[in-house]
Protein backbone atom coordinates (compact mmCIF):
# COMPACT_ATOMS: atom_id res chain seq x y z
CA UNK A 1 124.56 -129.19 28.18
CA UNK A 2 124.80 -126.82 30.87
CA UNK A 3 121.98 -124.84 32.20
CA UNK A 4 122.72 -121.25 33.91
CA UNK A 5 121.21 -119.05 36.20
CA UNK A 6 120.94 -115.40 35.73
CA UNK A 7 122.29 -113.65 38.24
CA UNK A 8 119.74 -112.15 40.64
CA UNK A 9 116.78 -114.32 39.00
CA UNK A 10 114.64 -116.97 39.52
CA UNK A 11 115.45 -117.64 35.56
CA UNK A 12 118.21 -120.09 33.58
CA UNK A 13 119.01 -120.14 30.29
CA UNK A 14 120.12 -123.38 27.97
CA UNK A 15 120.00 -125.50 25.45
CA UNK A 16 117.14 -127.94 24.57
CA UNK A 17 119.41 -131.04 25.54
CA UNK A 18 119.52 -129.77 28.85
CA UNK A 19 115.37 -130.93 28.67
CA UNK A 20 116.85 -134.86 28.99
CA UNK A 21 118.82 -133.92 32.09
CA UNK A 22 115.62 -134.74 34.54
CA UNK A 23 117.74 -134.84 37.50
CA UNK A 24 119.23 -131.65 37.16
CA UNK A 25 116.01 -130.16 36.60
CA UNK A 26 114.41 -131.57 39.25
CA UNK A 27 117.54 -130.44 41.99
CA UNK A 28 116.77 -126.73 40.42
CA UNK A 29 113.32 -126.30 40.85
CA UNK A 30 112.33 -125.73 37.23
CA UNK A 31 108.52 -125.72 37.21
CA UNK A 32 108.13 -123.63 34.32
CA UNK A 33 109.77 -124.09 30.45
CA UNK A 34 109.89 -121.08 27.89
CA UNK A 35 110.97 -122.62 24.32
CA UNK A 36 112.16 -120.89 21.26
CA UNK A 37 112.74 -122.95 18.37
CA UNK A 38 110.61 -125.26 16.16
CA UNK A 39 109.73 -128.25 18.50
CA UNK A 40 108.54 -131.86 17.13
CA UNK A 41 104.83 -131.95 17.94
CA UNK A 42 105.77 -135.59 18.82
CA UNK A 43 107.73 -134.86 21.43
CA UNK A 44 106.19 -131.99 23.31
CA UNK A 45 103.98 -133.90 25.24
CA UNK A 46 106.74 -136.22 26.26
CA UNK A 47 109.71 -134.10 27.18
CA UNK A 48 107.35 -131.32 28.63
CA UNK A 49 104.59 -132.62 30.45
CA UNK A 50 105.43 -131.87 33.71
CA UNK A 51 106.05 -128.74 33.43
CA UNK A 52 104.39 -125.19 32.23
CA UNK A 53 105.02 -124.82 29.07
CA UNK A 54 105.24 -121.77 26.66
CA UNK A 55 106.55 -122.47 23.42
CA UNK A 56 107.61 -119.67 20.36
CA UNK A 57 108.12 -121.30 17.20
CA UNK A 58 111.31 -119.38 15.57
CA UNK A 59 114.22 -119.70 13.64
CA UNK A 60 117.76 -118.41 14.24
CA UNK A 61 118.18 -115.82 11.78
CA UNK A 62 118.03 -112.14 11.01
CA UNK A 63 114.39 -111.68 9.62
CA UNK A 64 112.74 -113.65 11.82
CA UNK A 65 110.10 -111.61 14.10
CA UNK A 66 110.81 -112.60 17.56
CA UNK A 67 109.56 -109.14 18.27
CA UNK A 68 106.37 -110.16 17.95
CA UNK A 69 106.82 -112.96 21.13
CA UNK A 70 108.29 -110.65 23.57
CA UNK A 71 105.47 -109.17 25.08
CA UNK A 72 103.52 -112.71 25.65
CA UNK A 73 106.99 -114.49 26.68
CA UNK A 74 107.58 -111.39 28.87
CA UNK A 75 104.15 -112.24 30.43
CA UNK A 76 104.39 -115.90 31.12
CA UNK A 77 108.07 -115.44 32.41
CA UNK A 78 106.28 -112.47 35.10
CA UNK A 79 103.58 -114.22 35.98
CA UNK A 80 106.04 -117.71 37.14
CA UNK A 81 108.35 -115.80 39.05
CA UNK A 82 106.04 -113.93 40.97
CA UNK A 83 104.06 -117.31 41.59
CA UNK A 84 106.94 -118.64 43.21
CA UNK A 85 108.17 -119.91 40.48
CA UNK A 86 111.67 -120.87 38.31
CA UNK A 87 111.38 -121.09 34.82
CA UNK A 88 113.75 -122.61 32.12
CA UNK A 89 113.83 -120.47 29.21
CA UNK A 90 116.00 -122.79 26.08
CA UNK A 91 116.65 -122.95 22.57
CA UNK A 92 119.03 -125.02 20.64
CA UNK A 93 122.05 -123.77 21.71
CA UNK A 94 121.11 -121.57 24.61
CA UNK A 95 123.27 -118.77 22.49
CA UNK A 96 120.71 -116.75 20.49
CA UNK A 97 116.92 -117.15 20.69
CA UNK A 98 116.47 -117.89 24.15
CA UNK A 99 119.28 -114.99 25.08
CA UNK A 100 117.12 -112.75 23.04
CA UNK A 101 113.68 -113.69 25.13
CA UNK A 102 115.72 -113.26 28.68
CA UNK A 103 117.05 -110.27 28.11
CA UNK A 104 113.47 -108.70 26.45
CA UNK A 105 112.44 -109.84 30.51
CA UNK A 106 115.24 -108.02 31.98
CA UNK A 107 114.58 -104.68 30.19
CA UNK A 108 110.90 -104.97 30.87
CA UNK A 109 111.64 -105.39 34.74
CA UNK A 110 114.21 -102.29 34.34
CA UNK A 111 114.07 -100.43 31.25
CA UNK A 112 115.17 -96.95 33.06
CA UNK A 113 118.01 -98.90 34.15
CA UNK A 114 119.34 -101.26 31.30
CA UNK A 115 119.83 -101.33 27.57
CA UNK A 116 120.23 -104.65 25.31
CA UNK A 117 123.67 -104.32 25.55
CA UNK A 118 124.25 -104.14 29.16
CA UNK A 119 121.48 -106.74 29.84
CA UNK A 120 123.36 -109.09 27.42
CA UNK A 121 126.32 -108.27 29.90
CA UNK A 122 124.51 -109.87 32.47
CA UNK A 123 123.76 -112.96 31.00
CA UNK A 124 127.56 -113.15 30.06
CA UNK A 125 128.29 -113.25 33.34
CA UNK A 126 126.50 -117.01 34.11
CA UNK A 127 126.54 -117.88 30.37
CA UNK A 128 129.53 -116.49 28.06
CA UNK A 129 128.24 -117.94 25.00
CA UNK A 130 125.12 -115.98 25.14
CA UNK A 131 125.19 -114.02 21.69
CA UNK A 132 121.70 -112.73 19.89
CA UNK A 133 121.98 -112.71 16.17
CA UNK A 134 122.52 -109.13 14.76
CA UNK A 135 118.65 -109.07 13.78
CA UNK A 136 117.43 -109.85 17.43
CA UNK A 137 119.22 -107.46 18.82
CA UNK A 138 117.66 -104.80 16.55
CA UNK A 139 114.52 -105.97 17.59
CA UNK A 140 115.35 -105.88 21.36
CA UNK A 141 116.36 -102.19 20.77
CA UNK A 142 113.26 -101.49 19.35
CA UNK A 143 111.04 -102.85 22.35
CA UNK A 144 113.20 -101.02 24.52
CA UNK A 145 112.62 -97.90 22.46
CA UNK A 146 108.97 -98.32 22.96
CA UNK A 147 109.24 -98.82 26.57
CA UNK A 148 108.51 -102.75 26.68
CA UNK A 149 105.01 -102.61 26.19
CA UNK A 150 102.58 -105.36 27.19
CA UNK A 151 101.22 -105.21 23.55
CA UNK A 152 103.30 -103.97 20.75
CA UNK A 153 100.77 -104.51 17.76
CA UNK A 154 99.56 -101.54 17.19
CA UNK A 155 102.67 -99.52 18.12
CA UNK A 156 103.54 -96.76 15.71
CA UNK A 157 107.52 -97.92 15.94
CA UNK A 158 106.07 -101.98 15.07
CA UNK A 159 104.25 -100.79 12.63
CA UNK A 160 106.63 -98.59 10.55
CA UNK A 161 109.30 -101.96 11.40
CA UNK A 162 106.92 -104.50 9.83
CA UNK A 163 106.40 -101.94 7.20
CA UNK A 164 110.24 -101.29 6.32
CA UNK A 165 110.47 -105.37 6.23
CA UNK A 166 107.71 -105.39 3.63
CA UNK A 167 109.40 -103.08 1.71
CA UNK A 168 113.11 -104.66 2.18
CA UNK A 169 111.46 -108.19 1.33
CA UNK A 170 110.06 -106.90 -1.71
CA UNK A 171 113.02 -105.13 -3.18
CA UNK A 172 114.95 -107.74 -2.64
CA UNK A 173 112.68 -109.51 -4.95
CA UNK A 174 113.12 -106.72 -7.44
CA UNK A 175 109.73 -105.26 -6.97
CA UNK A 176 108.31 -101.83 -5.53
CA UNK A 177 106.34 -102.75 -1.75
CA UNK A 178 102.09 -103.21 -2.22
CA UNK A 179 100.34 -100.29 -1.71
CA UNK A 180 98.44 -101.93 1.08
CA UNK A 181 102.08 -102.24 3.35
CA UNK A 182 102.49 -99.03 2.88
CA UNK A 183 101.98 -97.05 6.06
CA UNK A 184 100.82 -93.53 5.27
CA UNK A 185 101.41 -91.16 8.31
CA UNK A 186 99.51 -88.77 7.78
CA UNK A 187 96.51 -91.43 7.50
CA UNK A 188 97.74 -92.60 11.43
CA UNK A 189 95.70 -91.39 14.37
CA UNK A 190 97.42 -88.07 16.33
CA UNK A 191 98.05 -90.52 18.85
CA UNK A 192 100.55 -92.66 17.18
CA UNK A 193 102.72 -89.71 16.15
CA UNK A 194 105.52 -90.47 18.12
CA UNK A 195 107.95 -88.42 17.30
CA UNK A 196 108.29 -85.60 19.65
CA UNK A 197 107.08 -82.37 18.48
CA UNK A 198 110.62 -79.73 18.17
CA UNK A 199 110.40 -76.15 19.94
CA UNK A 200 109.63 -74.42 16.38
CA UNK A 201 107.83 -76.46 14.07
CA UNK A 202 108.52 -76.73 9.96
CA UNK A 203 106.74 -77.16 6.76
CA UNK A 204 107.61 -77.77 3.72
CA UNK A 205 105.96 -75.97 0.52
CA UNK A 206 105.71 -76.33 -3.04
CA UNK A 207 107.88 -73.81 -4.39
CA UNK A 208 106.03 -73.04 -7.44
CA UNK A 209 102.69 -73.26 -6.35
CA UNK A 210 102.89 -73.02 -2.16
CA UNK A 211 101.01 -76.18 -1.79
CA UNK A 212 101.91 -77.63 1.64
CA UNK A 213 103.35 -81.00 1.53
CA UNK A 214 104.81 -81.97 4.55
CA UNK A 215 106.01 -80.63 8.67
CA UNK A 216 107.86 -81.43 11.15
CA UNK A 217 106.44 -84.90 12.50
CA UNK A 218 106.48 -86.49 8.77
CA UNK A 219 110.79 -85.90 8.29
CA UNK A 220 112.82 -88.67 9.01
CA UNK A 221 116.35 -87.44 10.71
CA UNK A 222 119.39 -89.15 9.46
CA UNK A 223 123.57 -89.08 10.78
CA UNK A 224 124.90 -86.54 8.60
CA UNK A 225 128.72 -88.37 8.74
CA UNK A 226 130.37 -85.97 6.30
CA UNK A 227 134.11 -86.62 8.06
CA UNK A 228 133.84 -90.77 7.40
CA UNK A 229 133.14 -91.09 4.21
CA UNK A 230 135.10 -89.96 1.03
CA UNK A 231 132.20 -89.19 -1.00
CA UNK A 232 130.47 -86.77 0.54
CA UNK A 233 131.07 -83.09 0.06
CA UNK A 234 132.71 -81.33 3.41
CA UNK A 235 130.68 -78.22 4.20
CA UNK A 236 127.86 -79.08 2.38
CA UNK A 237 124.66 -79.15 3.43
CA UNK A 238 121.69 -81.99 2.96
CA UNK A 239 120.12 -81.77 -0.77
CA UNK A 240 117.03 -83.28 0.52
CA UNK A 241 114.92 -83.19 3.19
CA UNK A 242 113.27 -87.28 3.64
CA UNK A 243 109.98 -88.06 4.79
CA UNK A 244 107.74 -90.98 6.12
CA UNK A 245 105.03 -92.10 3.05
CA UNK A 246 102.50 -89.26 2.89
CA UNK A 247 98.59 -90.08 1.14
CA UNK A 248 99.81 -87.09 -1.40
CA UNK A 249 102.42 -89.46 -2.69
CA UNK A 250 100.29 -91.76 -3.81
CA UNK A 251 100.15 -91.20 -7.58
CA UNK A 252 103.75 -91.07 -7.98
CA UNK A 253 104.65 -94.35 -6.20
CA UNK A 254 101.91 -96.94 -7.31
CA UNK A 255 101.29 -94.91 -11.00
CA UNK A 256 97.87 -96.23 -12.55
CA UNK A 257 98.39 -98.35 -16.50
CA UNK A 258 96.06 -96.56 -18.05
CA UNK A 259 97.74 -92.58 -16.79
CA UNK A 260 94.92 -91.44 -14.80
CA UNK A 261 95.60 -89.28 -11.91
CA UNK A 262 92.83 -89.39 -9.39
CA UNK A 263 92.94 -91.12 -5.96
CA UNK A 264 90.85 -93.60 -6.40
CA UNK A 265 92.64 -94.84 -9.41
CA UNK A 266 95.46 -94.99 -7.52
CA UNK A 267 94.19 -96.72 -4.61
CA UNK A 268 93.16 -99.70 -6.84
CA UNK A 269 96.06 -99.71 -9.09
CA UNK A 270 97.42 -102.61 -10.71
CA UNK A 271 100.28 -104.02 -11.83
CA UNK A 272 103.85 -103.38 -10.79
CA UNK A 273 105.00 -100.21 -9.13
CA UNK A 274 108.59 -98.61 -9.91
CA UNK A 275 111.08 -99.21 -7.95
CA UNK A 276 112.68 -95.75 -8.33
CA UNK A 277 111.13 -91.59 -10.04
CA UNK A 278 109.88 -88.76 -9.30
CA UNK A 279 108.10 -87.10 -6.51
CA UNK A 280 105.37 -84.62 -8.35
CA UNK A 281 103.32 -82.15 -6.51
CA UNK A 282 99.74 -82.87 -5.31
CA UNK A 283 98.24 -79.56 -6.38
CA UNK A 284 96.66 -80.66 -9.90
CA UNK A 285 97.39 -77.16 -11.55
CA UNK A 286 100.83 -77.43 -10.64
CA UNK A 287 102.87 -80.69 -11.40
CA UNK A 288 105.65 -79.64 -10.63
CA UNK A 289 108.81 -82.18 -9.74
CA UNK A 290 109.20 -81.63 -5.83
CA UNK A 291 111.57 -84.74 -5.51
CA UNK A 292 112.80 -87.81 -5.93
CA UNK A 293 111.86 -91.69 -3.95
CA UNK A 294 113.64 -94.90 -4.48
CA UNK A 295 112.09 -97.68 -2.50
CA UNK A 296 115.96 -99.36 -2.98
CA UNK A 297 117.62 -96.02 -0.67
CA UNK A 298 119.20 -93.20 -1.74
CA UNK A 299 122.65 -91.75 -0.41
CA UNK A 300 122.14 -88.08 1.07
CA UNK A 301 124.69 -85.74 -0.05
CA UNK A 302 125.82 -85.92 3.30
CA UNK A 303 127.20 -89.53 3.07
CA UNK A 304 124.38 -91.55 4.62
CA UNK A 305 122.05 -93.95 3.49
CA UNK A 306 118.15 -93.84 4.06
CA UNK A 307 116.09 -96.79 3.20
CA UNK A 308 113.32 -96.23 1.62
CA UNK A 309 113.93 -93.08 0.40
CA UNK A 310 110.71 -90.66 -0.08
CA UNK A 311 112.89 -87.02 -0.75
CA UNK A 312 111.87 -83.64 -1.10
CA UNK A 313 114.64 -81.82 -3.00
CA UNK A 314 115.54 -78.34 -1.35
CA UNK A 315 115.97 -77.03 -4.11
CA UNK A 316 112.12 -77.39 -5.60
CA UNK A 317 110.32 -76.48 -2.00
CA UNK A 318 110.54 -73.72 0.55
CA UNK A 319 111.17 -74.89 4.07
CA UNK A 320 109.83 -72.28 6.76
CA UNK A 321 109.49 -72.11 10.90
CA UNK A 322 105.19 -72.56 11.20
CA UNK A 323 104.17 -69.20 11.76
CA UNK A 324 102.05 -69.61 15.80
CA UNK A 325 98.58 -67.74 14.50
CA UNK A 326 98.14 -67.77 18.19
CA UNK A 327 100.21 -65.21 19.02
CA UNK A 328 99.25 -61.24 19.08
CA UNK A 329 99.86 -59.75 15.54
CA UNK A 330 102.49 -57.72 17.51
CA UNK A 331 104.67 -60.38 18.18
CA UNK A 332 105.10 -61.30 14.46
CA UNK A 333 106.36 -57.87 13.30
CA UNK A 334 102.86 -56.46 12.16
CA UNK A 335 102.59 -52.97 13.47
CA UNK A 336 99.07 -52.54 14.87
CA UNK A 337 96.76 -48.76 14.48
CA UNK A 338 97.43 -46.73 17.65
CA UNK A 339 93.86 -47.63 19.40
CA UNK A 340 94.71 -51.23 18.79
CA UNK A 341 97.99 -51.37 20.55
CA UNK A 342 98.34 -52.42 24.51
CA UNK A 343 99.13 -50.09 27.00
CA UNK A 344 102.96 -49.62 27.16
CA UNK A 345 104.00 -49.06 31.10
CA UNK A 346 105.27 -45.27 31.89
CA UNK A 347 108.97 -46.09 32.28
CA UNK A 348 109.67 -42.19 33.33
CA UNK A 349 110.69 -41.11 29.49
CA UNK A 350 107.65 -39.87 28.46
CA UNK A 351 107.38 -42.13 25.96
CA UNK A 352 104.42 -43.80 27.09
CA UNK A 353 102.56 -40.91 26.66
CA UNK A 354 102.82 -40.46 23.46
């Protein structure tokens, strides 16, 4: 089996029977070896010996977490190449896996400059058969979303993706997530809030009682696509506003057996969780029904899908710009007693002097 080169790069791309091909190896250079698939510990030592060797241990399919390798593959690939090196980078078929790793390299050396897709363009052009499973290239458009980081662990955008997979995994099963996968935002350091902060921000209130449950940074944005798809209502706007898991929510999505209500029921509860109910406010005197989660996904009146779905129902909260307290009572409307008010410039009128 062939091995390629990609253009521009000190890096080729094949399958693992190109390994037997010594010769060719040799006539290229190839002093270091990336490999992603499961290798026989038998052979390693063997077929690998003379070179550098960094091995990932992955399967070709969807659900497998190749996001995890990038950064460290990204690393040893780096640190070759500048070293003078050529390295090898191979799995089975020299179609999926190892396209995935190279093109993770080729957005961290330019990711102002290329996306998955055009990177995977590039490796086309030496090796047409290069083709990342659907699931890969999610992944690769989530390292490039967080700017290729040399460590992605404790990433807000790999965290809330292992945390989605939790959830997936276990509804699949039939079952609502464990509390402990949850990821709570509002429990996450400032820091992690990545979501950039809009011109005026929002929050959300109880409607009965004006407890507030949630702003701007917790709501999770989805494609309103009212014109492709027959169901949805034209000229109709969202019925629910969706959220990232909030602490408040606690009580309705892991429910204690015996009915208690207090946190730290809750945060040792037993037993399954539902899959699907109600949303209920966090103000004790209040109770009332705010909304509606369904680990499964709901579909928004608009047509689209969000998965999980944590919503507050418009109709049960009041949704408000954040008033800025830092601003001069003036600027919000609130007339101010004459010897309290700034000095208006004379424009002439005689107004000023009044």
């Amino acid at each position: 089996m062939a091995m390629n080169q990609i253009p521009g790069q000190n890096i080729y791309i094949s399958g693992i029977y190109c390994m037997k091909n010594k010769a060719a190896l040799e006539r290229e250079g190839i002093t270091h070896v990336v490999s992603v698939l499961r290798l026989n510990p038998a052979e390693v030592d063997k077929t690998f010996s003379s070179y550098q060797h960094f091995a990932i241990d992955a399967d070709d399919t969807d659900d497998e977490n190749l996001l995890q390798h990038f950064p460290d593959a990204v690393r040893f690939i780096k640190s070759a190449v500048e070293a003078g090196g050529k390295v090898l980078v191979h799995c089975a078929m020299g179609k999926s896996r190892s396209t995935a790793v190279c093109i993770a390299y080729l957005l961290h050396q330019k990711p102002n400059m290329l996306t998955p897709q055009s990177a995977l363009e590039i490796l086309r052009q030496c090796r047409p058969l290069c083709e990342p499973n659907d699931g890969f290239m999610e992944q690769l458009a989530l390292y490039h979303e967080m700017g290729c980081p040399e460590d992605i662990t404790e990433h807000p955008v790999y965290q809330r993706w292992l945390y989605r997979r939790d959830v997936e995994e276990s509804v699949a099963c039939g079952r609502a997530p464990e509390m402990e996968s949850v990821r709570f935002e509002d429990e996450q350091p400032t820091q992690s809030q990545i979501q950039e902060k809009p011109p005026q921000e929002v929050e959300i209130k109880c409607r009965k009682c004006r407890k507030g449950l949630a702003s701007s940074k917790y709501m999770i944005p989805h494609d309103e696509d009212k014109r492709n798809n027959s169901k949805a209502r034209q000229n109709t706007e969202c019925a629910h506003v969706f959220l990232h898991p909030m602490k408040w929510m606690s009580p309705s999505l892991f429910p204690s057996t015996d009915g208690s209500k207090t946190s730290s029921t809750y945060d040792s509860a037993s037993g399954d969780a539902p899959l699907s109910g109600r949303l209920i406010c966090p103000n004790p005197t209040c109770g009332s029904n705010v909304g509606k989660f369904a680990w499964q996904g709901l579909q928004c009146n608009c047509g689209s899908w969000v998965v999980p779905a944590l919503g507050l129902a418009k109709a049960r909260v009041d949704i408000a710009n954040k008033v800025n307290t830092a601003r001069p009572p003036a600027a919000l409307g609130i007339r101010m007693p004459p010897g309290m008010r700034p000095l208006e410039p004379n424009d002439g009128s005689g107004r000023g002097n009044l």
